[in-house]
Protein backbone atom coordinates (compact mmCIF):
# COMPACT_ATOMS: atom_id res chain seq x y z
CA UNK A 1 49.66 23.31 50.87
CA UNK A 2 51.09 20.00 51.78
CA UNK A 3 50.74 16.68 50.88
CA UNK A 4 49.32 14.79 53.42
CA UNK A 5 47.50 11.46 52.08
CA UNK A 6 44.85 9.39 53.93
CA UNK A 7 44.84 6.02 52.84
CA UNK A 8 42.01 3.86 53.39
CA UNK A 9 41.68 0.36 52.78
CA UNK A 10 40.43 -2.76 54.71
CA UNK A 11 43.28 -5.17 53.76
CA UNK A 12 46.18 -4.92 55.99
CA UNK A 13 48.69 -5.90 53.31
CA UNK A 14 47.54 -3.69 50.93
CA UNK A 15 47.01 -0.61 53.85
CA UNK A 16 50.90 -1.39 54.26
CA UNK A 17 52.08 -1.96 50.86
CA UNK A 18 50.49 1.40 49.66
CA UNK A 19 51.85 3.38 52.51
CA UNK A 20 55.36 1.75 52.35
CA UNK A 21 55.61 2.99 48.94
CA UNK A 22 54.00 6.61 49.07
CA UNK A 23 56.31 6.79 51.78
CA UNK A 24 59.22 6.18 50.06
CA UNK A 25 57.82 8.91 47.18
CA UNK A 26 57.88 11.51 49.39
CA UNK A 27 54.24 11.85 50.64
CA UNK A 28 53.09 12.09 54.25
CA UNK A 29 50.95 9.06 54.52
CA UNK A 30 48.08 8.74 57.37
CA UNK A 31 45.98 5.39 57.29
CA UNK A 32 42.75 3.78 57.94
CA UNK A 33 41.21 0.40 57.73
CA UNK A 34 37.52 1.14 57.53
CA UNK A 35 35.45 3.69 56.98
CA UNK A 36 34.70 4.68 60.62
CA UNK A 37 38.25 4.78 61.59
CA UNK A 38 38.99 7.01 58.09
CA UNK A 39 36.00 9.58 59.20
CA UNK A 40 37.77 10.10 62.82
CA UNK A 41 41.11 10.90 61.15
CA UNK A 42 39.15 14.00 58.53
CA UNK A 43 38.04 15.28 61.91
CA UNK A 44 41.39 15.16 63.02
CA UNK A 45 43.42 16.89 60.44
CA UNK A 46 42.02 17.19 57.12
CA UNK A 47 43.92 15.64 54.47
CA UNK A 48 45.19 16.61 51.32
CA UNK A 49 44.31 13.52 49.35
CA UNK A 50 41.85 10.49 50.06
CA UNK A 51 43.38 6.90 48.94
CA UNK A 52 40.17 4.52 49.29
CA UNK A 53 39.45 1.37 48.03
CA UNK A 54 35.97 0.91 47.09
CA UNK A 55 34.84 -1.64 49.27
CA UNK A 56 35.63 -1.33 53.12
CA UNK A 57 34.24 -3.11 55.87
CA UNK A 58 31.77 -1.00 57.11
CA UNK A 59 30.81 0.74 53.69
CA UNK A 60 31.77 1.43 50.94
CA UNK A 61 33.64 4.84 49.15
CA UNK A 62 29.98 5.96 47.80
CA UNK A 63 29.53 6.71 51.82
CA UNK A 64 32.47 8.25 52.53
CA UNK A 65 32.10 10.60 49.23
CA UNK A 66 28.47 11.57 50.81
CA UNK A 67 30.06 11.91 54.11
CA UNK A 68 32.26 14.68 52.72
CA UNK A 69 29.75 16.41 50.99
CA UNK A 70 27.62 17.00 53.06
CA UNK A 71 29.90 18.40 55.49
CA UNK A 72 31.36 20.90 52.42
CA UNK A 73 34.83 19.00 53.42
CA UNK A 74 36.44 19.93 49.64
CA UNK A 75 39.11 16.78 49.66
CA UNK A 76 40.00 15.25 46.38
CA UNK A 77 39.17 11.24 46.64
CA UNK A 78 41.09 8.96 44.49
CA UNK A 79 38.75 5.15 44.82
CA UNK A 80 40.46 1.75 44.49
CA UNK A 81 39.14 -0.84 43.38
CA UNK A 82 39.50 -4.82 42.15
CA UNK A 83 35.36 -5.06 41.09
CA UNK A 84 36.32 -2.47 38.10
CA UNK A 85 33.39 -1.99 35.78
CA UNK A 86 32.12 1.02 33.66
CA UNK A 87 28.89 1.57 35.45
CA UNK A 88 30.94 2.05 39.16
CA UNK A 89 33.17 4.24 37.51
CA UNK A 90 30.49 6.64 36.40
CA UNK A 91 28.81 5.93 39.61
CA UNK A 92 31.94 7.15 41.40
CA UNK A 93 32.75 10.26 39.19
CA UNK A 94 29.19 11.58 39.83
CA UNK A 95 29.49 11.17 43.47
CA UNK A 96 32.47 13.23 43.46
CA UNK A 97 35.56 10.84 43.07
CA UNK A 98 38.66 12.50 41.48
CA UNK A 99 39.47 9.37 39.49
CA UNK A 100 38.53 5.73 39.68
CA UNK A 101 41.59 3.59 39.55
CA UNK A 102 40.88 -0.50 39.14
CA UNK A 103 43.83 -3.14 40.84
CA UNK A 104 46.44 -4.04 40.67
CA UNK A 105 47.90 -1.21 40.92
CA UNK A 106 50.24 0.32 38.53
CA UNK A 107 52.39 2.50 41.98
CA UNK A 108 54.68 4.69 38.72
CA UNK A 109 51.23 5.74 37.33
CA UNK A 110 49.52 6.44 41.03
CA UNK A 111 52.21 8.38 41.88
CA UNK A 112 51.76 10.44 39.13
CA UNK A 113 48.44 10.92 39.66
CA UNK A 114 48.69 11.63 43.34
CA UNK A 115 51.24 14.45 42.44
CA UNK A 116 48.85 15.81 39.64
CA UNK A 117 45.58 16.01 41.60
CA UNK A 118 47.78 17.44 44.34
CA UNK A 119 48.97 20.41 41.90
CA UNK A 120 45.78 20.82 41.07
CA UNK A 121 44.17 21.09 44.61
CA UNK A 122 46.79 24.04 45.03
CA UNK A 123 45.91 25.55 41.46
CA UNK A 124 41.87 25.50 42.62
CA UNK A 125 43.02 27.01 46.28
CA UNK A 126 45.48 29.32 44.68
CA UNK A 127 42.43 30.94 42.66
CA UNK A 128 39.77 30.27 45.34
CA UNK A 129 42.09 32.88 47.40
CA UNK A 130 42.48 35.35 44.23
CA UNK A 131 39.08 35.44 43.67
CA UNK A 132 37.89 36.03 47.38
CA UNK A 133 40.79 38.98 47.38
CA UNK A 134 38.87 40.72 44.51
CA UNK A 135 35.74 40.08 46.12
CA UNK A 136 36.88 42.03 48.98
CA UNK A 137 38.48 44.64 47.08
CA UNK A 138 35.09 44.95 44.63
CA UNK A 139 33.17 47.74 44.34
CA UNK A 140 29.70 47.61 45.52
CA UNK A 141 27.04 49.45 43.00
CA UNK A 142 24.27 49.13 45.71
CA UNK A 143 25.53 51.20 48.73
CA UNK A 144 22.78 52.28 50.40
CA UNK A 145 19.07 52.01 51.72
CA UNK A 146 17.10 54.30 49.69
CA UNK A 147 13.86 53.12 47.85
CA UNK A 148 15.01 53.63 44.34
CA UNK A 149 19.17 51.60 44.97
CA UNK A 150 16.56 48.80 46.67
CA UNK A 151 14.47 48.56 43.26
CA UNK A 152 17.91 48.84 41.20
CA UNK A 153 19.98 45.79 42.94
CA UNK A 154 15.86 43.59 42.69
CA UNK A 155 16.27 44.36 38.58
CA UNK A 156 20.02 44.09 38.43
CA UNK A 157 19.86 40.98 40.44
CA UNK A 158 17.34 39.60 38.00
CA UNK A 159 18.90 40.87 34.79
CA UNK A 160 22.61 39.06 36.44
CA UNK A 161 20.41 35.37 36.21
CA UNK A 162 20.04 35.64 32.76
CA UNK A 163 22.59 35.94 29.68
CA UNK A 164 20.86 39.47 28.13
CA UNK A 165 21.16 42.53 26.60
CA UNK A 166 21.28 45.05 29.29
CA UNK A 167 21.39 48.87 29.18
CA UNK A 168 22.70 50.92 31.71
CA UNK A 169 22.04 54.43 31.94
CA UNK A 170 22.80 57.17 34.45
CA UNK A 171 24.65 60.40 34.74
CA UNK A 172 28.49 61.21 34.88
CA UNK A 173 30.09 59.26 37.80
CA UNK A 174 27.23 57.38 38.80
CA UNK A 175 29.16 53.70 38.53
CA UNK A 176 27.91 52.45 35.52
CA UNK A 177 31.10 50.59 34.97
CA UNK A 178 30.76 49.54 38.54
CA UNK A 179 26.93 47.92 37.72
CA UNK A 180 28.82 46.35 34.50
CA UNK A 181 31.37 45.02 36.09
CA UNK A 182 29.19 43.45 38.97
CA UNK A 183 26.12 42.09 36.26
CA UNK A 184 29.26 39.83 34.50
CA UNK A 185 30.85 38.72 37.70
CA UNK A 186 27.70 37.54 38.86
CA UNK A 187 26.36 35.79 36.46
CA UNK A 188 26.95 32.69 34.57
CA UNK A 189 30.02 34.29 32.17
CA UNK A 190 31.80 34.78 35.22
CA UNK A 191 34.78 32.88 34.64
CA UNK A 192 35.33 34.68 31.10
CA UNK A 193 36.76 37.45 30.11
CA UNK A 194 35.02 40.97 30.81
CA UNK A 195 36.14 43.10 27.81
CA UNK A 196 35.09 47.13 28.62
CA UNK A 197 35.21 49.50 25.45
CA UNK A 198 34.82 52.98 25.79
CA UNK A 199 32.58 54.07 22.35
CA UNK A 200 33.30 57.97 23.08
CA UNK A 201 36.94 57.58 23.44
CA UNK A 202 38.24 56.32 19.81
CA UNK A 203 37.67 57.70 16.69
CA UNK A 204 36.06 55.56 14.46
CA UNK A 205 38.37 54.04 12.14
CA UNK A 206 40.37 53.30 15.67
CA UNK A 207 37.37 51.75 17.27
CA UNK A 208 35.90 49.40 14.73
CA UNK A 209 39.72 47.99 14.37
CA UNK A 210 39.49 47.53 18.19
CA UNK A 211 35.92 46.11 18.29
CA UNK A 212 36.19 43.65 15.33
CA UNK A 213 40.26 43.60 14.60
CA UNK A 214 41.77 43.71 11.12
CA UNK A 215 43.32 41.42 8.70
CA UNK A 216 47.06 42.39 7.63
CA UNK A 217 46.67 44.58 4.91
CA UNK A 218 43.30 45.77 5.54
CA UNK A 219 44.51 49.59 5.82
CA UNK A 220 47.80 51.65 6.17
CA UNK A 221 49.70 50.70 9.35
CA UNK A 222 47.78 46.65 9.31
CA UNK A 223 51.05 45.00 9.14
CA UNK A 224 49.70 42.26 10.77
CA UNK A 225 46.54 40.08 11.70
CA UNK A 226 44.60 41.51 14.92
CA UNK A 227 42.20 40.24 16.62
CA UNK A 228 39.30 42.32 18.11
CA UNK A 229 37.78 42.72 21.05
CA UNK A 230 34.40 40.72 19.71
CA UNK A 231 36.92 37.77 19.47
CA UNK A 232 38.49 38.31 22.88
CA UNK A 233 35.11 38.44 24.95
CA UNK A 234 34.33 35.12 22.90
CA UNK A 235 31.99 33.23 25.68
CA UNK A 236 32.35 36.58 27.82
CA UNK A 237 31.02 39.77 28.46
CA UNK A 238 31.52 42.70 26.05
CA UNK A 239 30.74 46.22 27.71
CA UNK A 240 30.59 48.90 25.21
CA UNK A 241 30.52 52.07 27.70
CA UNK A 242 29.07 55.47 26.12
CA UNK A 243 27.80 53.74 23.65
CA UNK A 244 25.63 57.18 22.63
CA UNK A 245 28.33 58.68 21.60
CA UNK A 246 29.20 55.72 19.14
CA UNK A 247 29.71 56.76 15.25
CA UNK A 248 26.42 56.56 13.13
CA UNK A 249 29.03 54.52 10.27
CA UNK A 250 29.10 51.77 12.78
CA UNK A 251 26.27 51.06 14.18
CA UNK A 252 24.81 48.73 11.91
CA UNK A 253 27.51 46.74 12.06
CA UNK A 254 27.04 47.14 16.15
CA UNK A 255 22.87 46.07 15.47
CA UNK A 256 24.52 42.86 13.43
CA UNK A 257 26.37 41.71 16.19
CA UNK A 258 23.31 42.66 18.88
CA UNK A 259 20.94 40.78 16.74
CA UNK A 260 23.10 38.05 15.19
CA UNK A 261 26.27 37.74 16.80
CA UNK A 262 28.15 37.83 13.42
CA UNK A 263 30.68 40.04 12.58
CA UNK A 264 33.96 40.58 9.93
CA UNK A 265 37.50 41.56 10.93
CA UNK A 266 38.01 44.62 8.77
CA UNK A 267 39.39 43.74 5.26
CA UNK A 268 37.95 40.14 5.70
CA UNK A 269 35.73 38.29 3.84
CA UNK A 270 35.63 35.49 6.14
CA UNK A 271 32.26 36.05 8.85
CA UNK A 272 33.16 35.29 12.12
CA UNK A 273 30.86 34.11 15.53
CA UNK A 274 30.98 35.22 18.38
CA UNK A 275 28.81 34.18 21.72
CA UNK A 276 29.17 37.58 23.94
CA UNK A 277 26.59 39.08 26.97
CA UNK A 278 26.34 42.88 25.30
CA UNK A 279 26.06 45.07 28.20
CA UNK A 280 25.55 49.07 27.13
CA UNK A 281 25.92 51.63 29.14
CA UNK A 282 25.40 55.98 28.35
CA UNK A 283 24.68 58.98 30.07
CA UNK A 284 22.81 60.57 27.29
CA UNK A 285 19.00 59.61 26.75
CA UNK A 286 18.85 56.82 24.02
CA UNK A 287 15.60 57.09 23.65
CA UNK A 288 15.51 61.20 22.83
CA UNK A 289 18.49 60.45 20.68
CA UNK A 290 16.58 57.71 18.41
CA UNK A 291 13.48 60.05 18.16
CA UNK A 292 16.08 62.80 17.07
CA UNK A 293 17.63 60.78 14.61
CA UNK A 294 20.89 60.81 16.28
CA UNK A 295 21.03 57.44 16.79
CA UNK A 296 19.42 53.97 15.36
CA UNK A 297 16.09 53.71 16.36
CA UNK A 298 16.36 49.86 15.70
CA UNK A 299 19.98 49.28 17.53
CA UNK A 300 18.48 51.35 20.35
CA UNK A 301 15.42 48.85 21.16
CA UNK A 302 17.33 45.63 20.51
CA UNK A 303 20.51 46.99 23.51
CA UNK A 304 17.36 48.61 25.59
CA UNK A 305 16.53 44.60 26.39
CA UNK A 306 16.66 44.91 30.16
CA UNK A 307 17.17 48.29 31.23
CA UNK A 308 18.57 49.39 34.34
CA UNK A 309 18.81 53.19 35.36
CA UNK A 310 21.35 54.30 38.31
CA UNK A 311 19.64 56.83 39.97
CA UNK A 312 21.61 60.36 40.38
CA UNK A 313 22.81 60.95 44.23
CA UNK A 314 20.85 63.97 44.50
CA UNK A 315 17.43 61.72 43.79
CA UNK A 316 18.72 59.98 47.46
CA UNK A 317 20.50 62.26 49.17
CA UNK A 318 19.82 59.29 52.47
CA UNK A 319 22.36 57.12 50.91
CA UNK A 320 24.70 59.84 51.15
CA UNK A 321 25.88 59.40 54.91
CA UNK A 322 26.58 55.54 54.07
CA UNK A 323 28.17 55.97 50.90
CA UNK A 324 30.70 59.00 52.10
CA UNK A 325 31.87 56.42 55.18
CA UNK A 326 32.13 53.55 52.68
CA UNK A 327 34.46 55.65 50.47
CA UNK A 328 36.16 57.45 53.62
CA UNK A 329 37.18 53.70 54.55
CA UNK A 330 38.64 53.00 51.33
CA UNK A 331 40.58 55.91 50.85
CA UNK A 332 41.97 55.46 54.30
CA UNK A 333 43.34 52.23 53.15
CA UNK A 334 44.17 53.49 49.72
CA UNK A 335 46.21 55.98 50.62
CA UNK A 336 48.05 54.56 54.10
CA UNK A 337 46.39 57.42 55.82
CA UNK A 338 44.68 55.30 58.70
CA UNK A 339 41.27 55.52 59.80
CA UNK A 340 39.53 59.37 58.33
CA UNK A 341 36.55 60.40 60.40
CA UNK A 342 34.32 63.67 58.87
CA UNK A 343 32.57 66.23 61.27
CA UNK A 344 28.86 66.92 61.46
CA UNK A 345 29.73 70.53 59.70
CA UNK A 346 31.54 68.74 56.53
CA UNK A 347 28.39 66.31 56.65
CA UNK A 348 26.01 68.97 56.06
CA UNK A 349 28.04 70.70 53.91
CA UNK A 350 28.08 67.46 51.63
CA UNK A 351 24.20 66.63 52.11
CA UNK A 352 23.86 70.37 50.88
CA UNK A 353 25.65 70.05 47.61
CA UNK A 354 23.93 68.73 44.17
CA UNK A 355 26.40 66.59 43.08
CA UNK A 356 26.56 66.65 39.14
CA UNK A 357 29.64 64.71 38.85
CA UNK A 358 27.79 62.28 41.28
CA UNK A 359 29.54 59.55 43.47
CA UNK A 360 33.07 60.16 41.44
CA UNK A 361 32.93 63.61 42.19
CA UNK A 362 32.17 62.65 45.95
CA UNK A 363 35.35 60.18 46.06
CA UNK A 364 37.08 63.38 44.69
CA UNK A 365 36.35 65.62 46.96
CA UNK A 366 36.90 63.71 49.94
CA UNK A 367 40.15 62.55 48.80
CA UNK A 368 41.48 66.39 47.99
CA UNK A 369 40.16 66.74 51.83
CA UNK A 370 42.09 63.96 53.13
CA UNK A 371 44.99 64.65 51.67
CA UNK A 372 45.41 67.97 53.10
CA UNK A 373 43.69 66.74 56.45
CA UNK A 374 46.78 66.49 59.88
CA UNK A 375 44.76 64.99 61.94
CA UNK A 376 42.35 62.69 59.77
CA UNK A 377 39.37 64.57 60.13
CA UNK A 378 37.83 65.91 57.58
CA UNK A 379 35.84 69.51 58.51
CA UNK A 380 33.96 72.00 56.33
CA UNK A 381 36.84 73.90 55.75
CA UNK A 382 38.99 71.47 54.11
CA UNK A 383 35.72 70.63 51.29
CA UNK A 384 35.98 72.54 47.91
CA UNK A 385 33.28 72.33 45.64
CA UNK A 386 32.55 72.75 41.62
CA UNK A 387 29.30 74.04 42.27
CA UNK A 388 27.87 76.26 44.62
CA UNK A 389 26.38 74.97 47.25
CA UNK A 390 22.25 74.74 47.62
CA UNK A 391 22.38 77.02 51.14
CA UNK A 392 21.35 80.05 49.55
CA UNK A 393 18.97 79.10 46.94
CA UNK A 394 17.15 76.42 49.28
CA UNK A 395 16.88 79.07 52.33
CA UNK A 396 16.00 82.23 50.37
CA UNK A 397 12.96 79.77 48.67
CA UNK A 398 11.96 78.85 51.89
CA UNK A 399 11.30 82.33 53.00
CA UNK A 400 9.85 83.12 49.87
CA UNK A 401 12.64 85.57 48.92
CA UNK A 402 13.12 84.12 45.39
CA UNK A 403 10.42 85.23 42.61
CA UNK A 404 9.08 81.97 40.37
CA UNK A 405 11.28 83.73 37.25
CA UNK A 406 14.32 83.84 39.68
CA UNK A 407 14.08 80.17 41.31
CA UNK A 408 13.74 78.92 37.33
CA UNK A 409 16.74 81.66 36.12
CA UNK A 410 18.88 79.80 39.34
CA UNK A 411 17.96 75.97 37.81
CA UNK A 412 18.96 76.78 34.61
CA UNK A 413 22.17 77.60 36.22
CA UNK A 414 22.62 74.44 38.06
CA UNK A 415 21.99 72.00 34.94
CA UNK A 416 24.50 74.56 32.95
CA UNK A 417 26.98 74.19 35.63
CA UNK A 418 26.51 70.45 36.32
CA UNK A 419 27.37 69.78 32.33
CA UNK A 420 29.97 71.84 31.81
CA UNK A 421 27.92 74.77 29.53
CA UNK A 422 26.87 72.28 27.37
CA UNK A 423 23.63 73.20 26.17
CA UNK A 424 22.25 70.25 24.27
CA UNK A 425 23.34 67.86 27.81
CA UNK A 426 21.99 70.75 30.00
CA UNK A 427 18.84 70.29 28.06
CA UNK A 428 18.51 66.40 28.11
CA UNK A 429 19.10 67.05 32.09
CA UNK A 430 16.68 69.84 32.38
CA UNK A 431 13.87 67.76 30.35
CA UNK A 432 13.32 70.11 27.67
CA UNK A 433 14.07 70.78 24.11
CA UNK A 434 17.45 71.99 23.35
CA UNK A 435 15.45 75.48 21.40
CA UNK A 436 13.27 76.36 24.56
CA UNK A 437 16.55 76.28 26.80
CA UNK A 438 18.02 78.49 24.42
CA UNK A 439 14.95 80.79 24.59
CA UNK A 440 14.80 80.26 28.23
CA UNK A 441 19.27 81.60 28.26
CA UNK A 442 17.83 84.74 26.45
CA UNK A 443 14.99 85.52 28.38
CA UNK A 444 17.02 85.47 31.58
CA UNK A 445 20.42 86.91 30.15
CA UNK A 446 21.90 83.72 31.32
């Protein structure tokens, strides 16, 4: 960024004196003696830095500040002026000037200012830039078309205008993070910090130090004061992922913080504030869990505020096409491969698959196949699968080769598969109680 000044000012002493001595400071100087002559040079090159007096010939700075804006033309304005009063100062802030500056001039102080709103023009581009190169690097937790990701980005759109609870639930790998992560940048916490804390991965001594820090002395190994994550997200977003699988010791103190945004630092007796957006997020079914006893009842209506579910891939299998070329494109980039292209074989193999690890395991698989891909195509062949795939079962129903008992013995199988053997998830999956699964595992020597 340079620093290329327009200074505009209908006195020709003072048009010379001023660019005389920004001249002499360093700065490119380009001038103007009205306000006609300083809109033709903005069309011409855009400046760094407008220099106006107030009061010019044929208007005034109010117009030229209106000029600008309404054009989107995003130049700092610095106004001059010898009719200095309190009233045109606020006038000129709220019309967009940078600073209001009353004559004589001080030229030691202007300079500094120039150099200062200069810095901080390149600051403001510097992060404009950053944050357009994460926009374009973001992950998008609306790729496709189908009916039910249409209803999810309406209610995620709706829940991102306003400064909620929100629950997020949806199976293994279905980019809950991703729907976290997109709620906080969009909405009005954006510029704050996003703090994510897995509940699942800690144990819980480990995560309430993390989630409300410690004073020194507070256990064996506190040597010193921490803070917590409640005290990082301060005017942020705190993302407590898994939160199902959260200790039943702490969630009280978790329904405290929901409900009154108070919390202590462990071995404190101080209570501290905090002003966080609580997003939650599990795979498991909250509701089964509070009815179950598993978890609080009360903590699980005051996080299920606005709840958004991410449908599964296999409930819209028509996003499927979109959402394997979006991830074929990054993965291409990702991994220097150039552009990867997929035949019609591999497609049907994919739109044939169930998908229990969902759009993670999708990214997986197609990576594993690009990676040992020569030519950048991705075929049938070069697809490998955790599950079976639904060929067999979905043709042999068709033709009625499959009894009732054996089509029920194979679904069984597919929830058992999709969670790993666990019985109590394969259950919550399969919409039954965990005992009739069991009886169902017996009756069909599963």
């Amino acid at each position: 960024m340079g620093n290329k000044i327009l200074v505009v000012d209908d006195n020709d002493l003072m048009l010379d004196l001023l660019s005389d001595r920004l001249g002499v400071e360093g700065f490119e100087v380009i001038t103007a003696d009205s306000l006609s002559q300083s809109l033709l040079e903005i069309q011409k090159s855009t400046p760094n830095v407008i220099l106006t007096d107030y009061q010019l010939g044929d208007g005034t700075a109010f117009e030229l500040l209106a000029w600008l804006k309404a054009r989107d033309v995003r130049v700092p304005v610095i106004v001059l002026t010898g009719e200095a009063t309190f009233d045109l100062a606020v006038q000129a802030v709220k019309n967009g000037a940078e600073q209001f500056i009353p004559k004589p001039v001080d030229f030691g102080f202007l300079t500094k200012m120039l150099r200062h709103t200069l810095e901080h023009s390149r600051f403001q581009l510097k992060d404009a830039v950053s944050k357009l190169e994460q926009s374009r690097h973001a992950r998008d937790p609306f790729i496709g078309n189908s009916p039910a990701i249409l209803e999810l980005r309406k209610m995620a759109k709706r829940a991102s205008e306003a400064s909620v609870t929100v629950l997020i639930q949806g199976e293994t790998g279905t980019g809950k993070g991703v729907l976290a992560r997109w709620l906080h940048k969009m909405g009005s916490r954006s510029n704050e910090a996003f703090v994510d804390l897995n509940c699942a991965a800690l144990s819980r001594e480990l995560f309430e130090s993390e989630l409300f820090g410690h004073q020194k002395g507070a256990f064996t190994g506190a040597v010193s004061n921490k803070v917590g994550f409640l005290e990082a997200a301060n005017h942020g977003t705190l993302f407590l992922d898994e939160i199902g699988d959260m200790d039943p010791q702490v969630q009280p103190k978790i329904l405290k913080v929901v409900e009154e945004r108070r919390f202590y630092r462990l071995g404190d007796v101080l209570e501290r504030k905090t002003d966080v957006q609580i997003l939650a997020a599990s795979h498991r079914d909250l509701k089964k869990l509070a009815a179950e006893g598993t978890f609080r009842s009360d903590l699980y209506f005051r996080i299920n505020t606005f709840p958004l579910r991410i449908p599964p891939l296999r409930e819209r299998p028509e996003d499927l096409p979109l959402i394997t070329d979006r991830l074929l494109a990054q993965l291409g980039s990702d991994m220097n491969h150039g552009p990867l292209r997929i035949s019609d074989n591999a497609r049907m193999a994919l739109q044939r698959y169930s998908w229990p690890g969902n759009i993670r395991e999708l990214r997986n698989v197609l990576e594993r196949a690009a990676l040992l891909s020569d030519d950048g195509v991705i075929d049938k062949a070069g697809l490998e699968f955790e599950a079976p795939l639904r060929q067999d079962f979905t043709e042999n129903a068709t033709n009625g080769t499959l009894t009732l008992k054996e089509m029920e013995k194979r679904h069984i199988l597919q929830a058992l598969e999709a969670e790993g053997g666990n019985v109590v998830r394969a259950a919550q999956r399969l919409g039954m109680p965990r005992s009739s699964l069991y009886a169902k595992i017996q009756e069909h020597g599963v």
